[in-house]
N, C-alpha and C. Protein backbone atom coordinates (compact mmCIF):
# COMPACT_ATOMS: atom_id res chain seq x y z
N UNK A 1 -9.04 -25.86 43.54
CA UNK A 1 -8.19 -24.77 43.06
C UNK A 1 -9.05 -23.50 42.93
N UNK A 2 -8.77 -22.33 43.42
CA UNK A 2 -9.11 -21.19 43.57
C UNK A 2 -9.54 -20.89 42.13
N UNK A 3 -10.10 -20.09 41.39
CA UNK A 3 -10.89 -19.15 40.50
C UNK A 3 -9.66 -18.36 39.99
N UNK A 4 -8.74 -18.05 40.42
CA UNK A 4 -7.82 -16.97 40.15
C UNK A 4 -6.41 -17.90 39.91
N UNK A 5 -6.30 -18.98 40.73
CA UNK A 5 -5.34 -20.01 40.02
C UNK A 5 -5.34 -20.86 38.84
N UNK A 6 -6.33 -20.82 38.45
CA UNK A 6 -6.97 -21.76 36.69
C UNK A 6 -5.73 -21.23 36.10
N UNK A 7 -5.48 -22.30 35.28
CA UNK A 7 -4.65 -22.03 34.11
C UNK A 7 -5.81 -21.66 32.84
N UNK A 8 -5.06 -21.05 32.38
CA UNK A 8 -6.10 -20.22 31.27
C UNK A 8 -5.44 -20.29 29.60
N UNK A 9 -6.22 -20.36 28.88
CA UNK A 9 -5.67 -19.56 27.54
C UNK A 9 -4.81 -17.96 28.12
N UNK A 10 -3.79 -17.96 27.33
CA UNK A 10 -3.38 -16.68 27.81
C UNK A 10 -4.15 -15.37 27.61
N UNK A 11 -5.19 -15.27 26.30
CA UNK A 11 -5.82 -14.15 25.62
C UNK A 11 -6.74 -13.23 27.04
N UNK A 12 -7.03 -14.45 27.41
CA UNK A 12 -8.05 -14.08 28.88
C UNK A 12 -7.33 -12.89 29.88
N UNK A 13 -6.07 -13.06 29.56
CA UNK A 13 -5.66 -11.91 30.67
C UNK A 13 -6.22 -11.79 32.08
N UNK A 14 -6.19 -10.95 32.82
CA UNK A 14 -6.79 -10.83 33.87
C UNK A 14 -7.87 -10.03 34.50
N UNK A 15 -8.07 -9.63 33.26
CA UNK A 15 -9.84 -8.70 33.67
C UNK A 15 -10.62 -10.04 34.11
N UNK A 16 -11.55 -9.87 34.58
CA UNK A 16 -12.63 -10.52 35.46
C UNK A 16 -13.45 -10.66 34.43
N UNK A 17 -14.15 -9.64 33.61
CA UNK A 17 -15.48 -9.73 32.43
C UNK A 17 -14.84 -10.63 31.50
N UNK A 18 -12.57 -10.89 31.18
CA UNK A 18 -12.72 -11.59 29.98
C UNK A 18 -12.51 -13.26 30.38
N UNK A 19 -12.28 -13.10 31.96
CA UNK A 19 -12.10 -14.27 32.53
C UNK A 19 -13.29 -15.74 32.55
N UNK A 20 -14.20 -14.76 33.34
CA UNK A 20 -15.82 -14.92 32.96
C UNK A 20 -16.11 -15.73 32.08
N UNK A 21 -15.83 -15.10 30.72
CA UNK A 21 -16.22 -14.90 29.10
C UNK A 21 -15.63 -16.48 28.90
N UNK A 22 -14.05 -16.27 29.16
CA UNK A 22 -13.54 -17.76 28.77
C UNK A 22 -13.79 -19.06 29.65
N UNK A 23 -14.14 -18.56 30.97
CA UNK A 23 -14.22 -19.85 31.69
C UNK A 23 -15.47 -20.23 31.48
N UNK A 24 -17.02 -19.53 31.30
CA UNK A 24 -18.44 -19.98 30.61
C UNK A 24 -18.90 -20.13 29.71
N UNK A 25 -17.99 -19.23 28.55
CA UNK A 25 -18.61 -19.25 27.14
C UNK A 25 -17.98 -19.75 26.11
N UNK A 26 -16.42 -18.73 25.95
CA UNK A 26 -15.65 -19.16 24.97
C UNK A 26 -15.79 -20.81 24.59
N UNK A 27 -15.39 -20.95 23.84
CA UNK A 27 -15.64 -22.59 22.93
C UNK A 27 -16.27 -23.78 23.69
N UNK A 28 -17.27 -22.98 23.85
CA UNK A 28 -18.42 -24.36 24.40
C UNK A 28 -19.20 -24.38 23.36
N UNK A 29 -19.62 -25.56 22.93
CA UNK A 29 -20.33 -25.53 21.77
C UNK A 29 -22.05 -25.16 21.84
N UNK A 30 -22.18 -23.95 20.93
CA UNK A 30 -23.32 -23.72 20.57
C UNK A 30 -24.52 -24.05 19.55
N UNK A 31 -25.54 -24.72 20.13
CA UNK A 31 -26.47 -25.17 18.80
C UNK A 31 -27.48 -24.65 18.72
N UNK A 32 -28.16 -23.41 19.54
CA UNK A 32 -29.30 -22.53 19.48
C UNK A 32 -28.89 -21.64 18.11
N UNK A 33 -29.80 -21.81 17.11
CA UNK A 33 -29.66 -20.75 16.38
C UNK A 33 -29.77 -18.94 16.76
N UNK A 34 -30.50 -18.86 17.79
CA UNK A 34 -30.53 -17.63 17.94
C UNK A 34 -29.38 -17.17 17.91
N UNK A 35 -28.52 -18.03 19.27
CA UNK A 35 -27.71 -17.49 20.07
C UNK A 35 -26.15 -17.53 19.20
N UNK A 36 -26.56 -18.74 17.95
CA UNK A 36 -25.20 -18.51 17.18
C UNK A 36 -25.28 -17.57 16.47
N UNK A 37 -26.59 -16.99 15.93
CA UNK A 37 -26.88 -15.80 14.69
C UNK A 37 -26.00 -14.42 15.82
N UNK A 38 -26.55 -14.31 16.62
CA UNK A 38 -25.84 -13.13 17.50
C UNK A 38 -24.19 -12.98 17.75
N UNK A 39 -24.12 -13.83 18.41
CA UNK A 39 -22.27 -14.46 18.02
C UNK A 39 -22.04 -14.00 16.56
N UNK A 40 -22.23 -14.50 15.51
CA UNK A 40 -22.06 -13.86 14.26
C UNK A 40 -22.45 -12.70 14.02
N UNK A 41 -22.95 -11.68 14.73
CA UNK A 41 -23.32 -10.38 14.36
C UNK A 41 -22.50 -9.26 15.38
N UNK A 42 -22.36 -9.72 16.86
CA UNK A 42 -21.39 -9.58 17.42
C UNK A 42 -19.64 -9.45 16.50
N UNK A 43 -19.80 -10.83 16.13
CA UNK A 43 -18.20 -10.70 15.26
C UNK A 43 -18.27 -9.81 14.65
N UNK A 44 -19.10 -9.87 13.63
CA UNK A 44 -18.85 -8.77 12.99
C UNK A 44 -18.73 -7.33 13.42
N UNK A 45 -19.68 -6.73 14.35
CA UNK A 45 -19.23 -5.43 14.92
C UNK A 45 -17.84 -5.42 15.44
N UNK A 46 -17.40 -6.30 15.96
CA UNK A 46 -15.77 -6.72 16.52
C UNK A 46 -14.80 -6.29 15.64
N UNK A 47 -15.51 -6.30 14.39
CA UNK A 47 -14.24 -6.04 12.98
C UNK A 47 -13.79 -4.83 13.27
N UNK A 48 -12.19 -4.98 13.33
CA UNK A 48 -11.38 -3.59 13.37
C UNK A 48 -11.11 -2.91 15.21
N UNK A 49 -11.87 -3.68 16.19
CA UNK A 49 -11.68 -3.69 17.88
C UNK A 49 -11.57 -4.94 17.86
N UNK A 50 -10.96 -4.76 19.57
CA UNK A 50 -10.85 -5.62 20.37
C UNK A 50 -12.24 -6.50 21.06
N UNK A 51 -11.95 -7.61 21.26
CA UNK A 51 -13.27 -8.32 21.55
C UNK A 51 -13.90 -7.90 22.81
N UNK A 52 -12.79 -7.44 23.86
CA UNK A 52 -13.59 -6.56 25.01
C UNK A 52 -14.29 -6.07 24.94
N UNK A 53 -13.69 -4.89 23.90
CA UNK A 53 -14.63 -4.29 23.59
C UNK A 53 -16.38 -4.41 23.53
N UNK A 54 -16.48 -5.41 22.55
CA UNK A 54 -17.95 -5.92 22.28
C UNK A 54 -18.45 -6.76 23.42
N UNK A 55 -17.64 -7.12 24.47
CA UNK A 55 -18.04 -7.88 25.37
C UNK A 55 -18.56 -6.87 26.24
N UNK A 56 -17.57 -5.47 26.27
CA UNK A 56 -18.26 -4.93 27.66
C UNK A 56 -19.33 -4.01 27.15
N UNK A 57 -19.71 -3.98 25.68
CA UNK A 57 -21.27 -3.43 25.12
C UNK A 57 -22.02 -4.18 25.00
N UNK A 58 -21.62 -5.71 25.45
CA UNK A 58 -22.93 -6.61 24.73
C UNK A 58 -24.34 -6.59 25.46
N UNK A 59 -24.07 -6.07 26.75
CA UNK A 59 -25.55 -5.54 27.30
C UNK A 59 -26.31 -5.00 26.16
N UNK A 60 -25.77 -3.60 26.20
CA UNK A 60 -26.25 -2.70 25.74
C UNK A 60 -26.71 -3.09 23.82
N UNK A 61 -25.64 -3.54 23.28
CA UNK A 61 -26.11 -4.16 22.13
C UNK A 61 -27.57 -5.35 22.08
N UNK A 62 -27.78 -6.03 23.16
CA UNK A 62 -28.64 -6.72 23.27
C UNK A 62 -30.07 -6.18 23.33
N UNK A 63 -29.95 -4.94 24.30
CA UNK A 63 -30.63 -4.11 24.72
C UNK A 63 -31.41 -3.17 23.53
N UNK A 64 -30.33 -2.55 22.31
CA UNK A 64 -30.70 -2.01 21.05
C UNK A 64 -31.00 -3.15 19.93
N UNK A 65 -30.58 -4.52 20.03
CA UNK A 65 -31.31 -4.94 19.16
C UNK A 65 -31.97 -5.98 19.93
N UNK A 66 -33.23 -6.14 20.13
CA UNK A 66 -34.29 -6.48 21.03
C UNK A 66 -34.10 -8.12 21.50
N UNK A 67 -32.96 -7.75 22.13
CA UNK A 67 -32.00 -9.25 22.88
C UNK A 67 -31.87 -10.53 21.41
N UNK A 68 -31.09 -9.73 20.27
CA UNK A 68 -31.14 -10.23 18.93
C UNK A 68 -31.61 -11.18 18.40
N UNK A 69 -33.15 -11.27 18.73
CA UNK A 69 -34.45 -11.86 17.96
C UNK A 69 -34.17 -11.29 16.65
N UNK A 70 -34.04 -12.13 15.62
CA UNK A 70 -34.01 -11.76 14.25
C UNK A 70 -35.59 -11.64 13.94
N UNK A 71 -36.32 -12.27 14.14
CA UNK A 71 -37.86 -11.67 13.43
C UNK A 71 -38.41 -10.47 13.99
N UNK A 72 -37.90 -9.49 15.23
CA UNK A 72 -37.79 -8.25 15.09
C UNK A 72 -36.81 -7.50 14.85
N UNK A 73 -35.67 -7.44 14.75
CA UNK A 73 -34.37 -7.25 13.99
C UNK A 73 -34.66 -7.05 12.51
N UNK A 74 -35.11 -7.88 12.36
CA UNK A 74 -35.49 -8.15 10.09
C UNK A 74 -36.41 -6.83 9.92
N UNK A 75 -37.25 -6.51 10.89
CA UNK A 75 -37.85 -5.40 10.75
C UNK A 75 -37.80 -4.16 10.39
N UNK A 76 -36.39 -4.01 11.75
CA UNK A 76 -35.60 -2.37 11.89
C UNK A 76 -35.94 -1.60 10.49
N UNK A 77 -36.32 -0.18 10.93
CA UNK A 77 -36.16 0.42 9.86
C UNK A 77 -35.23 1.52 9.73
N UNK A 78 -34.74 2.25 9.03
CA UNK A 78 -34.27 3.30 8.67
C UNK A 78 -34.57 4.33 10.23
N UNK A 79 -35.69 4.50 10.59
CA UNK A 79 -36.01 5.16 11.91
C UNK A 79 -35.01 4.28 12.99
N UNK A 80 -35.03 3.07 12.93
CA UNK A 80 -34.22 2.45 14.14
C UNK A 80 -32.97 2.37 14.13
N UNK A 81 -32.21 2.44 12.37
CA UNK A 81 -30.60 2.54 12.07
C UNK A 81 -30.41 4.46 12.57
N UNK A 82 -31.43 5.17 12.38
CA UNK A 82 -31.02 6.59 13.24
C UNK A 82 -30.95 6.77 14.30
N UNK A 83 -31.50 5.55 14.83
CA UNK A 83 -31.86 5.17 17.01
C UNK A 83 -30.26 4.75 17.22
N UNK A 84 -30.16 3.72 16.45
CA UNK A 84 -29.04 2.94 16.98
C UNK A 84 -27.87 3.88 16.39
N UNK A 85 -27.53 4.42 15.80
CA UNK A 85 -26.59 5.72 15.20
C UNK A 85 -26.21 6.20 16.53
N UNK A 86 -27.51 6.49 17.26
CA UNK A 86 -27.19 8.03 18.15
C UNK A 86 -26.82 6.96 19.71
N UNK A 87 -26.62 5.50 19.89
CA UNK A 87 -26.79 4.80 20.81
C UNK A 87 -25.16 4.74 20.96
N UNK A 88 -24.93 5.67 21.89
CA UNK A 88 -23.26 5.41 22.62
C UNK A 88 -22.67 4.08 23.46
N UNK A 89 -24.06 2.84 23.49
CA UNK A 89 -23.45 1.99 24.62
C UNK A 89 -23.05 0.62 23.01
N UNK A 90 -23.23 0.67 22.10
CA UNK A 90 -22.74 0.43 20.80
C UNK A 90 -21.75 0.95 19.94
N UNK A 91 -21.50 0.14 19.13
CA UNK A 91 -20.65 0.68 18.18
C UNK A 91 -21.34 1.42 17.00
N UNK A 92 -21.28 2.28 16.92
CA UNK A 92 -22.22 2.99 15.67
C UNK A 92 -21.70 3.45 14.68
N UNK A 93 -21.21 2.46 14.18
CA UNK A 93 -20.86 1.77 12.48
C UNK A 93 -22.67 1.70 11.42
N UNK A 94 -22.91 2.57 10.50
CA UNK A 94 -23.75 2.13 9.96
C UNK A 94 -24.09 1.35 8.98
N UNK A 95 -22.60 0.36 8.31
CA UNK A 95 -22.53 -0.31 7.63
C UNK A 95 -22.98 -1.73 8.38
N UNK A 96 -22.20 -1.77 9.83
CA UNK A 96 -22.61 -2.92 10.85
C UNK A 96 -23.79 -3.01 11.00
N UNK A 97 -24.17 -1.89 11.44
CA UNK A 97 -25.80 -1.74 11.65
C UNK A 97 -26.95 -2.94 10.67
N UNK A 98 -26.55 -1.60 9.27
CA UNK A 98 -26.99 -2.37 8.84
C UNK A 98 -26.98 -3.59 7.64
N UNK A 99 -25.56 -4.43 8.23
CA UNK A 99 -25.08 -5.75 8.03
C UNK A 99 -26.26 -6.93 9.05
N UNK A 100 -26.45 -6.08 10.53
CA UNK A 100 -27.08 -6.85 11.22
C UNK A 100 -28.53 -6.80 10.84
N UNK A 101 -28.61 -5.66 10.56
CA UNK A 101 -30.31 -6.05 10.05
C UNK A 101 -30.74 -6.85 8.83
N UNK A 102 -29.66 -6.51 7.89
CA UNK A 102 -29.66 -7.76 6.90
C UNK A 102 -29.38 -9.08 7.20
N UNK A 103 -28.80 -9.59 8.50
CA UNK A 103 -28.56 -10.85 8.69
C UNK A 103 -29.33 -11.45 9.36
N UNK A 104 -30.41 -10.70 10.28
CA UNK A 104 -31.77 -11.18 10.62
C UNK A 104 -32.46 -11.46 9.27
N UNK A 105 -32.71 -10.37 8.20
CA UNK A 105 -34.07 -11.13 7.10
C UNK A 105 -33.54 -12.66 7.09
N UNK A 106 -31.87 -12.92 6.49
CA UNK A 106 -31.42 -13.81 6.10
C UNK A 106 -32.08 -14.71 6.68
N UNK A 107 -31.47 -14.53 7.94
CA UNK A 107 -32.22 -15.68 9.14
C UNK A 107 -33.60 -16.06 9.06
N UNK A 108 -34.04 -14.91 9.35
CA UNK A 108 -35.72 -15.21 8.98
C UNK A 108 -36.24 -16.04 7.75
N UNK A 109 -35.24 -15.65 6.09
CA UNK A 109 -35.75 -15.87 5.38
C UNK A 109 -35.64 -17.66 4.80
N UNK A 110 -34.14 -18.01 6.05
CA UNK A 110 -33.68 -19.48 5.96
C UNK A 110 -34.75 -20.49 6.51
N UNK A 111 -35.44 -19.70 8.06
CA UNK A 111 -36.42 -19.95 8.96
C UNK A 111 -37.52 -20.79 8.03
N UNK A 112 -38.14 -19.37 7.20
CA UNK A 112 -39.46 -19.52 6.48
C UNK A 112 -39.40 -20.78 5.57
N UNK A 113 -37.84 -20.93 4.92
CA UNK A 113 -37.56 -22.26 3.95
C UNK A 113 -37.30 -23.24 4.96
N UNK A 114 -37.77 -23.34 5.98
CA UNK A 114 -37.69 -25.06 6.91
C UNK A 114 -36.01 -24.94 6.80
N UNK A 115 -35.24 -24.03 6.88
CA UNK A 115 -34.07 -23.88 7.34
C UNK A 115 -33.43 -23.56 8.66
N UNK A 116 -33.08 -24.09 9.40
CA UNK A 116 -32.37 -24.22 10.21
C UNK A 116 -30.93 -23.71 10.73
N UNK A 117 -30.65 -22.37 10.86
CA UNK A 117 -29.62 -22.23 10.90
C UNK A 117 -28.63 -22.88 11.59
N UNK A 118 -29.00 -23.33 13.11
CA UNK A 118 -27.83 -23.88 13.18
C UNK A 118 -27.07 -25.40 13.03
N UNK A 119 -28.22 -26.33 12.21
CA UNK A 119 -28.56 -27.28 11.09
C UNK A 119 -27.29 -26.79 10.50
N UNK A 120 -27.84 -25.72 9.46
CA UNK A 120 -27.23 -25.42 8.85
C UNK A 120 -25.28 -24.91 8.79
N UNK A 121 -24.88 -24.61 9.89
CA UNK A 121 -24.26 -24.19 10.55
C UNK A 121 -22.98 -25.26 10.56
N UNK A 122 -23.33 -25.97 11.60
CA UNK A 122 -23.09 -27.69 12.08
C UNK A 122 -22.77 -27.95 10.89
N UNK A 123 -23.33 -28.16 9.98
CA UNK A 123 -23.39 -29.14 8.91
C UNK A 123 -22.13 -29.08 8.08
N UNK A 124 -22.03 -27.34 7.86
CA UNK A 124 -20.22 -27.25 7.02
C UNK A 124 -19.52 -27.51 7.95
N UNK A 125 -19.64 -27.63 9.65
CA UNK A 125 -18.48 -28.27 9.88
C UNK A 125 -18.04 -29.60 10.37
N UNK A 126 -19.18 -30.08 9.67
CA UNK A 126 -18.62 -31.74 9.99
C UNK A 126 -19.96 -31.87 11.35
N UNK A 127 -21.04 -31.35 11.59
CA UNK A 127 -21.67 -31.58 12.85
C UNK A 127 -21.25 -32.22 13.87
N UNK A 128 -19.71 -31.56 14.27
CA UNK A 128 -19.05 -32.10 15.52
C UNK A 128 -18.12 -31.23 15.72
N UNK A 129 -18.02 -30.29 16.91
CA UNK A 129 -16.23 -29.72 17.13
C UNK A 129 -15.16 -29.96 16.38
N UNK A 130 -14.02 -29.78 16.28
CA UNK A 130 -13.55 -29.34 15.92
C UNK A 130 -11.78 -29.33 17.26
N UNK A 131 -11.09 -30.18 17.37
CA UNK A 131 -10.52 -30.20 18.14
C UNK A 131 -9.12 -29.58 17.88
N UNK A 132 -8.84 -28.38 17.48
CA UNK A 132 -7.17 -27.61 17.02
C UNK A 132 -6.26 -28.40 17.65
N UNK A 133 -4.86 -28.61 16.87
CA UNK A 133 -3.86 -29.04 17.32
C UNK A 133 -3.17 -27.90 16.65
N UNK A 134 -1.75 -27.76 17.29
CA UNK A 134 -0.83 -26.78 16.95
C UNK A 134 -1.34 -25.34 17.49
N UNK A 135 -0.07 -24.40 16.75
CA UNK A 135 -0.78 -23.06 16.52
C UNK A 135 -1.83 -22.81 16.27
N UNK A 136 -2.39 -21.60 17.06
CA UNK A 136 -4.15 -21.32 16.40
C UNK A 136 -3.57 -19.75 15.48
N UNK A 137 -4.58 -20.52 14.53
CA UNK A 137 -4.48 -19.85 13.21
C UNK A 137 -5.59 -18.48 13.37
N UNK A 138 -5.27 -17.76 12.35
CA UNK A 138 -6.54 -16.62 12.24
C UNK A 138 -7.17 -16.82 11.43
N UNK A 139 -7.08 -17.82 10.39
CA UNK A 139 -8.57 -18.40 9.48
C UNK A 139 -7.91 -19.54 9.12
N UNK A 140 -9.13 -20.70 8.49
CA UNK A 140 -8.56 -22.39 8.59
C UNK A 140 -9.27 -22.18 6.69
N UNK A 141 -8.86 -22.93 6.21
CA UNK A 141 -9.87 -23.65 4.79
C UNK A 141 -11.47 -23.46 5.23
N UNK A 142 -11.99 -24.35 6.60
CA UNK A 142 -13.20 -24.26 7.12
C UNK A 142 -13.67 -23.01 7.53
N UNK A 143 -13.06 -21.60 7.53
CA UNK A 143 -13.62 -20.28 8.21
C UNK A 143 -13.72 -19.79 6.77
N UNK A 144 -12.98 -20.43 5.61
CA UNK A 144 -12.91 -19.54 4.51
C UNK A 144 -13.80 -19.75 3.55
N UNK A 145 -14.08 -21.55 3.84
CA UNK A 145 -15.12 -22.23 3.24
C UNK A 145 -16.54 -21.10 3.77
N UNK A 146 -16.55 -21.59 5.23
CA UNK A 146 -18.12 -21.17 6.06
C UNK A 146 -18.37 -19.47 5.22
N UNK A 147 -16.72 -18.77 5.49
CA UNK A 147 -17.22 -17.40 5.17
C UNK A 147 -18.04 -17.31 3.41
N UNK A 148 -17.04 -17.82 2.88
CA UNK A 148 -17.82 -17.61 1.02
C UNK A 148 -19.40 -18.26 1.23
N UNK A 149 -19.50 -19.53 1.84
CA UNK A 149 -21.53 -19.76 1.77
C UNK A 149 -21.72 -18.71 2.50
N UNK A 150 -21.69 -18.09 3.55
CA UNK A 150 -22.58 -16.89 4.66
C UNK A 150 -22.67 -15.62 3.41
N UNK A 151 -21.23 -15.31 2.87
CA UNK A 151 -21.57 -14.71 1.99
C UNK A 151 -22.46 -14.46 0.78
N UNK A 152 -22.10 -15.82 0.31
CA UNK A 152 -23.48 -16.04 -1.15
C UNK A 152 -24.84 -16.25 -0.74
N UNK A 153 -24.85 -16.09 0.48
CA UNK A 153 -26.28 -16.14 1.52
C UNK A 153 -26.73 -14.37 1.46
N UNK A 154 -25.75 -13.68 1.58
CA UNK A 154 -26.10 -12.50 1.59
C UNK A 154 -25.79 -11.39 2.92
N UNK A 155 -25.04 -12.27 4.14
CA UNK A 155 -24.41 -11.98 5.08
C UNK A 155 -23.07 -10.97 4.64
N UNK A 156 -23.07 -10.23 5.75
CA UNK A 156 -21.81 -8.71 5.52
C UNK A 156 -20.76 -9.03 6.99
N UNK A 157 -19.47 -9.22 6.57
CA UNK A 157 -18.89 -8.72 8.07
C UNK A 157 -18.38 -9.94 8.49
N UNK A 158 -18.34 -11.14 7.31
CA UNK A 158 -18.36 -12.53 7.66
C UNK A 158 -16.56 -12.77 7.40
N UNK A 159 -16.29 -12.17 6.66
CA UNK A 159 -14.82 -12.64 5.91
C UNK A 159 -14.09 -13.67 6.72
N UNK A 160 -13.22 -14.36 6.73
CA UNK A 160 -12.56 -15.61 7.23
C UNK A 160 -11.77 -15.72 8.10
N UNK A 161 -11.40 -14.43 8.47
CA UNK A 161 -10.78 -14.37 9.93
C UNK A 161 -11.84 -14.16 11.06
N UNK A 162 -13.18 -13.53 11.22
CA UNK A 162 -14.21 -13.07 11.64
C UNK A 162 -15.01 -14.42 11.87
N UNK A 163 -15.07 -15.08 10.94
CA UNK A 163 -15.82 -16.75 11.11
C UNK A 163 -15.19 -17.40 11.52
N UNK A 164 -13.94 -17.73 11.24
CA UNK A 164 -12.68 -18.64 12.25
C UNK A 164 -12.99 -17.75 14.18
N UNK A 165 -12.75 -16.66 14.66
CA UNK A 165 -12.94 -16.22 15.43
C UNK A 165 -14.37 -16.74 16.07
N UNK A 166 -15.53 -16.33 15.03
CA UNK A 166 -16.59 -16.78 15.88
C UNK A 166 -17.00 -18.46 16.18
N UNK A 167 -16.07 -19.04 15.13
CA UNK A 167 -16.32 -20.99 15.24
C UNK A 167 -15.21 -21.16 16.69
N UNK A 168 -14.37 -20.19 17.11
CA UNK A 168 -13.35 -20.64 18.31
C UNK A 168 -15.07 -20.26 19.32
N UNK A 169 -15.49 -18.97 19.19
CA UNK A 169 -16.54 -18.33 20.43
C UNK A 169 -17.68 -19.47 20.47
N UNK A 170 -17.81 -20.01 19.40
CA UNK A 170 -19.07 -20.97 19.79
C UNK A 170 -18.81 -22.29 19.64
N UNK A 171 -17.53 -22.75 19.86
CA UNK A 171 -17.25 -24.07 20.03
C UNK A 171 -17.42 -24.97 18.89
N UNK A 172 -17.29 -24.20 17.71
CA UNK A 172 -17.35 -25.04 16.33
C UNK A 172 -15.93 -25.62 16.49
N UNK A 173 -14.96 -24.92 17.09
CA UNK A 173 -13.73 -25.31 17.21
C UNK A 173 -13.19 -25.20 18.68
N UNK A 174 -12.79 -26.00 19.01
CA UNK A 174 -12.15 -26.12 20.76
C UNK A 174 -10.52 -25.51 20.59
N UNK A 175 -10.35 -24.07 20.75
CA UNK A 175 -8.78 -23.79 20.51
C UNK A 175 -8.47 -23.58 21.93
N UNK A 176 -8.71 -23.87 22.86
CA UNK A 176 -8.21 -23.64 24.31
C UNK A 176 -6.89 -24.32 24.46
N UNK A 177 -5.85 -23.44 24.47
CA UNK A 177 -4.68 -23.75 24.41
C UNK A 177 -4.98 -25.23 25.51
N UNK A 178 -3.48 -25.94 25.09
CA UNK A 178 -3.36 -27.52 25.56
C UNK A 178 -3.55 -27.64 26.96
N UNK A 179 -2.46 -26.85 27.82
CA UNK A 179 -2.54 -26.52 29.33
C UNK A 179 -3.83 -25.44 29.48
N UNK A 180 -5.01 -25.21 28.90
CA UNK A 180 -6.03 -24.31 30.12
C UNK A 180 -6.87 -25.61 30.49
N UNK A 181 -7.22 -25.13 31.41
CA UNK A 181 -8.47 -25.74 32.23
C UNK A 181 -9.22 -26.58 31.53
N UNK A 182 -9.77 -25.04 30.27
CA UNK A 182 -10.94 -25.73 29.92
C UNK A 182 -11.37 -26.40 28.51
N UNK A 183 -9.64 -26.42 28.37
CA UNK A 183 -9.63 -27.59 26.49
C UNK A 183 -10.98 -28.94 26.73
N UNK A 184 -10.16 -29.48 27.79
CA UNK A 184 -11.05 -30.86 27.93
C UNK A 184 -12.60 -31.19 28.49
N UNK A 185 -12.95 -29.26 28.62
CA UNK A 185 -14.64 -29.94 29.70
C UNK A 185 -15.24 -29.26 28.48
N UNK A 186 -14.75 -28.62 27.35
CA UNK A 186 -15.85 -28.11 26.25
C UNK A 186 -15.40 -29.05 25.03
């Protein structure tokens, strides 16, 4: 079957970058901490846009925060929240900003305690997917749960629709509608 005949989640639409997105990334499950800390910092800039959006800056976001290594991220200073201010291929929110630079120390500072984020991660949700039946919701008990610990952690930008969103992006939860493709290979 052709590339352009897949049955899809409908959200995917027919741009090519969000097609991409869902047929390689969307809810495949992620266990690299890096790569889930970014996903979560991503969401959060997402707050209040569309996810295209952040998809078709995530170069460039990668690019301003140094391909989102949190132990140089934790660094940023005040000189680099005025870099990234004036950086048009981003969203230049300076609360986001610097939400993300606070969510690297976090990281870092979970690191330094033999913490594991995505240990940690896994762990509120049962260290296994997550298989939706029914309607997909915009936050579960589990996005509202995950969001209040990220919070009392010291994380910004997390609230429970934003963590439900990013547990669908990293395969904490498999919501690929029943008929797409790719419910059953993630």
């Amino acid at each position: 079957m052709a590339k352009h005949d897949l049955q899809r989640c409908a959200w995917s639409g027919n741009d090519p970058l969000y097609q991409t997105y869902h047929d390689e990334e969307w809810g495949v499950p992620v266990h690299d901490s890096r790569a889930l800390w970014e996903m979560l910092m991503l969401e959060g800039f997402q707050a209040g846009l569309s996810w295209i959006t952040i998809l078709r800056k995530r170069e460039a976001f990668r690019e301003a925060f140094a391909d989102f290594d949190p132990a140089i991220v934790a660094k940023f200073t005040e000189r680099d929240i005025a870099r990234l201010l004036k950086n048009e291929g981003i969203v230049r929110s300076r609360a986001k900003i610097e939400a993300t630079i606070n969510g690297a120390r976090i990281f870092v500072d979970m690191e330094k305690a033999g913490e594991d984020f995505s240990t940690f991660v896994w762990g509120l949700a049962g260290n296994k997917p997550i298989r939706s039946k029914g309607p997909i919701p915009a936050k579960t008990p589990l996005s509202e749960e995950i969001s209040a610990t990220l919070k009392k952690r010291g994380f910004k930008f997390v609230g429970p629709v934003i963590v439900y969103a990013w547990m669908q992006a990293t395969g904490i939860v498999n919501d690929h509608s029943a008929d797409c493709f790719r419910r059953n290979k993630v």
